[in-house]
C-alpha atoms as a PDB file:
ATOM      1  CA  UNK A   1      68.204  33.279  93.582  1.00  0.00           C
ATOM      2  CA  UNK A   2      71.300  32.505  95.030  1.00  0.00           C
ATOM      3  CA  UNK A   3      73.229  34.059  92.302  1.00  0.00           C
ATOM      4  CA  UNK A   4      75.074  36.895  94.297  1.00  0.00           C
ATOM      5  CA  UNK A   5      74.618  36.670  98.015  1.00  0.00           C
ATOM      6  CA  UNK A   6      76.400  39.531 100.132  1.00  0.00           C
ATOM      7  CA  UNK A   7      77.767  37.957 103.297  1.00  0.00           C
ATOM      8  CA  UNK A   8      77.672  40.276 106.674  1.00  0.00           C
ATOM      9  CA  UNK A   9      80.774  41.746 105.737  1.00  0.00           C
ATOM     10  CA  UNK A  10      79.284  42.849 102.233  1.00  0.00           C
ATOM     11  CA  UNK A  11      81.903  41.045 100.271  1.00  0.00           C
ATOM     12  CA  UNK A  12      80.141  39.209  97.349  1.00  0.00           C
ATOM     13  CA  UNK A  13      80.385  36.052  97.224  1.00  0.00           C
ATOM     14  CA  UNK A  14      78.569  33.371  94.281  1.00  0.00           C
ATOM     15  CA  UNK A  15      76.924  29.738  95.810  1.00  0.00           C
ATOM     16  CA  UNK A  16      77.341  26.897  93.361  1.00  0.00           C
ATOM     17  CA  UNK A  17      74.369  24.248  93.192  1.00  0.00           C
ATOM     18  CA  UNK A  18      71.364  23.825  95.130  1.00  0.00           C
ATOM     19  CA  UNK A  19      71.543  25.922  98.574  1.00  0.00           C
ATOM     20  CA  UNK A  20      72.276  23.852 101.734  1.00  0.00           C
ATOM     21  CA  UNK A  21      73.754  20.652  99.015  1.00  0.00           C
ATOM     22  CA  UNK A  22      69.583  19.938  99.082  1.00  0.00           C
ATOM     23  CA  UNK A  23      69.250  18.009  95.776  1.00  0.00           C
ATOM     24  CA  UNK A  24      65.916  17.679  93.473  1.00  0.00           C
ATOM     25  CA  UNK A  25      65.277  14.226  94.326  1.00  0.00           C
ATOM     26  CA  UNK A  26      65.480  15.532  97.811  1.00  0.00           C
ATOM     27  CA  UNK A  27      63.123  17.994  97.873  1.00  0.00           C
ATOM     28  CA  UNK A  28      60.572  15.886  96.013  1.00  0.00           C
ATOM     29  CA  UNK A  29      61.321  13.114  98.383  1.00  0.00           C
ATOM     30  CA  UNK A  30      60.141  15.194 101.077  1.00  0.00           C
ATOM     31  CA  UNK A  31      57.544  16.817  99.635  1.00  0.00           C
ATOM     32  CA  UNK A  32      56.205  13.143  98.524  1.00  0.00           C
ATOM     33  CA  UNK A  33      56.693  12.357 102.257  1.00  0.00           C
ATOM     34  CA  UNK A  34      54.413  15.289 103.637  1.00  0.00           C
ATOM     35  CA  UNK A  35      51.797  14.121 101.001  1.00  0.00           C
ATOM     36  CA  UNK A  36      51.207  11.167 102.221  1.00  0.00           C
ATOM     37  CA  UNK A  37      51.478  12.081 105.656  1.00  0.00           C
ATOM     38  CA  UNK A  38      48.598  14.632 105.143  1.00  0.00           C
ATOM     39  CA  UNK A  39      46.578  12.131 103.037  1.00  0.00           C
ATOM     40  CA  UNK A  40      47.104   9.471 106.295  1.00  0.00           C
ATOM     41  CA  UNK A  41      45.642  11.996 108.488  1.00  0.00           C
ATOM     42  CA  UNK A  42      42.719  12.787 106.406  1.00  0.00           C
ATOM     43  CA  UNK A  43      42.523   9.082 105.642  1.00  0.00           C
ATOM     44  CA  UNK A  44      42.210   8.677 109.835  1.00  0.00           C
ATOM     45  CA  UNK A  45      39.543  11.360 110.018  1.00  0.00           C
ATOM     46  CA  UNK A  46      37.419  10.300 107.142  1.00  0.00           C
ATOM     47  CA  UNK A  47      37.595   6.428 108.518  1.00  0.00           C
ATOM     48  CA  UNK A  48      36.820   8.377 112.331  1.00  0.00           C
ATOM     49  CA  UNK A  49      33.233  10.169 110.305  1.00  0.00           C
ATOM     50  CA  UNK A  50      32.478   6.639 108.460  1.00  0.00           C
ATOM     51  CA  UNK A  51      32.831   5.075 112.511  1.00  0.00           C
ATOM     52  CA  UNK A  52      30.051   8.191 113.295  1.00  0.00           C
ATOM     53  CA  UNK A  53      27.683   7.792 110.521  1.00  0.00           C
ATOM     54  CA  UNK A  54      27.618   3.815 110.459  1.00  0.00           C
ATOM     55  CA  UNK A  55      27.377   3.690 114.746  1.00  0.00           C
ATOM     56  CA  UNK A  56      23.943   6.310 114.174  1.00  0.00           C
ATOM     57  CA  UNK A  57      25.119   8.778 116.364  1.00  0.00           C
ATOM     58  CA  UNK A  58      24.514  11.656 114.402  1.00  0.00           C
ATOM     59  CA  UNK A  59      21.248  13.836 115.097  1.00  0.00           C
ATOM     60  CA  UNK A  60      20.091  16.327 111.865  1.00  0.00           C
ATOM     61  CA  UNK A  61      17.249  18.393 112.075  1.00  0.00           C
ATOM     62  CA  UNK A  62      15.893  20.318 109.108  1.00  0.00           C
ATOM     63  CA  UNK A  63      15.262  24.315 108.620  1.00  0.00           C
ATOM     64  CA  UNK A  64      11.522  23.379 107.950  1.00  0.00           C
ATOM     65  CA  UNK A  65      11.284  20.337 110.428  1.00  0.00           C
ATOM     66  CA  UNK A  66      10.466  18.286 108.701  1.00  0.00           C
ATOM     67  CA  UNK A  67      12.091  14.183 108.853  1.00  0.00           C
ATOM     68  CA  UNK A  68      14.942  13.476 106.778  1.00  0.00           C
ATOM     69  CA  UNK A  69      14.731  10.871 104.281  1.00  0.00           C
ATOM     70  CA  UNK A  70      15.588   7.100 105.385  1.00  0.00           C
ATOM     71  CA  UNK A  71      18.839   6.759 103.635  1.00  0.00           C
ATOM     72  CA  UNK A  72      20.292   9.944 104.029  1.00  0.00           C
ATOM     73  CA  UNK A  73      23.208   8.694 106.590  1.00  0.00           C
ATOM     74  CA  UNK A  74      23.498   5.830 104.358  1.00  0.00           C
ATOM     75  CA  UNK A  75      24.392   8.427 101.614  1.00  0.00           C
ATOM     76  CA  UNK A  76      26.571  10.298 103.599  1.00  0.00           C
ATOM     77  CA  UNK A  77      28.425   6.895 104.460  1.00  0.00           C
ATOM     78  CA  UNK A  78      28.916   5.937 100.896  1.00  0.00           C
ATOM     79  CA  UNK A  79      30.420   8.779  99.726  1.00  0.00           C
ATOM     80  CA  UNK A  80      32.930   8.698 103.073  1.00  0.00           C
ATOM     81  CA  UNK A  81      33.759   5.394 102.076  1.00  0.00           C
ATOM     82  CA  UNK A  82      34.795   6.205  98.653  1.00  0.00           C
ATOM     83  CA  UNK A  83      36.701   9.080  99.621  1.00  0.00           C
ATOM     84  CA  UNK A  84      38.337   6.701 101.980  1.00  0.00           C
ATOM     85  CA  UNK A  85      39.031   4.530  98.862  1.00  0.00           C
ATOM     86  CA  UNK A  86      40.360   7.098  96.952  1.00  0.00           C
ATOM     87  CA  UNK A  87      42.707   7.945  99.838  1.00  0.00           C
ATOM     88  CA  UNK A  88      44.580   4.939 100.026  1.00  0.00           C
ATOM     89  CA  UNK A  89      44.742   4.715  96.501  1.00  0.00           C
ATOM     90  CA  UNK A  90      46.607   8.028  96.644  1.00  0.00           C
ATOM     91  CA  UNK A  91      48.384   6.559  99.799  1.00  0.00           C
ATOM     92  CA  UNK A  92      49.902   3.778  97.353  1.00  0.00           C
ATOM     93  CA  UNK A  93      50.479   5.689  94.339  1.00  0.00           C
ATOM     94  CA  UNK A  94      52.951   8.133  96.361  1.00  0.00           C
ATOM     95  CA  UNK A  95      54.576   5.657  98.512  1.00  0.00           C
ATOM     96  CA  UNK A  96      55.514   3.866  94.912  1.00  0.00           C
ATOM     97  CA  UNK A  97      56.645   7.134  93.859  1.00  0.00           C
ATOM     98  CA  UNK A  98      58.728   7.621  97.054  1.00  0.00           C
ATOM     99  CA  UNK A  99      60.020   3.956  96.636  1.00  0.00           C
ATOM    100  CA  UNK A 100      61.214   4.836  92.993  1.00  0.00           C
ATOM    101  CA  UNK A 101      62.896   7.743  93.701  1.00  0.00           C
ATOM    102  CA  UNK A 102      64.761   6.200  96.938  1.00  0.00           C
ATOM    103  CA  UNK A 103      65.722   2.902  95.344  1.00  0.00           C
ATOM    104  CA  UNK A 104      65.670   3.813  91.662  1.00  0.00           C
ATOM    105  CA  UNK A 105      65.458   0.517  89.530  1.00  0.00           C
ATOM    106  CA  UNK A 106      68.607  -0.817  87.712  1.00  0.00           C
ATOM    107  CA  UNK A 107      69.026  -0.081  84.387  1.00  0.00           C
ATOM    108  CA  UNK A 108      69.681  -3.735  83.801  1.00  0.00           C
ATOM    109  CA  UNK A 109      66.206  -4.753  84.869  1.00  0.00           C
ATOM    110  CA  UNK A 110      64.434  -2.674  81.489  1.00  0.00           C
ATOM    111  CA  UNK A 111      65.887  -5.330  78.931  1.00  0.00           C
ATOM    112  CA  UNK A 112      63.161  -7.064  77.518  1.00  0.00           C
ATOM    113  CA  UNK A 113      64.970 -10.438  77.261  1.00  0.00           C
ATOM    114  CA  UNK A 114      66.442 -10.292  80.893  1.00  0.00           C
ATOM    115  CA  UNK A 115      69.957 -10.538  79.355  1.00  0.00           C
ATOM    116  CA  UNK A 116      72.455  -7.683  80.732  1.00  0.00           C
ATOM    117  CA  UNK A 117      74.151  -5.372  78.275  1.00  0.00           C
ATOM    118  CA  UNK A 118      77.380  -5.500  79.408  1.00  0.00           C
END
């Protein structure tokens, strides 16, 4: 993509690298980053619904009219609260990713015995 780029005075010129120096632990960085900042603001919205369904404050009437069953909210609630599970499970998993690629671990720390290599 960045191969050949004509500057405004249409002399060629060729970039070396990654445009704008942006490296691949970078961008994945980042994109890690706006994961979990999505998955936080679901997380805050799903805990917001559990707050609804467990308080009672949700009416639901039927096409037919007829009465719901009993545990219906109590259904709806369970499944919110494992999607809310789920969510900080993906929470941790890609803040450890983040972590790994922002401090990556020594190389010393993978002997089995402990002992450096040097």
């Amino acid at each position: 993509m960045t191969d050949n780029v004509i500057s405004f005075d249409e002399s060629p010129q060729r970039l070396e690298g990654i445009a704008f120096g942006v490296t691949a632990d970078e961008l994945r960085i980042t994109a890690i980053g706006a994961k979990i900042e999505f998955a936080k603001s679901e997380l805050q919205t799903v805990q917001a619904y559990i707050d609804v369904v467990y308080a009672g404050r949700i009416a639901v009437t039927t096409d037919d009219g007829s009465e719901l069953p009993v545990d219906t909210l109590a259904h709806l609630g369970s499944i919110l609260s494992n999607y809310e599970q789920s969510l900080f499970d993906q929470i941790a998993k890609l803040e450890y990713e983040q972590e790994l690629l922002l401090f990556p671990p020594d190389e010393d720390e993978d002997a089995p015995d402990g002992n450096c290599l040097s």
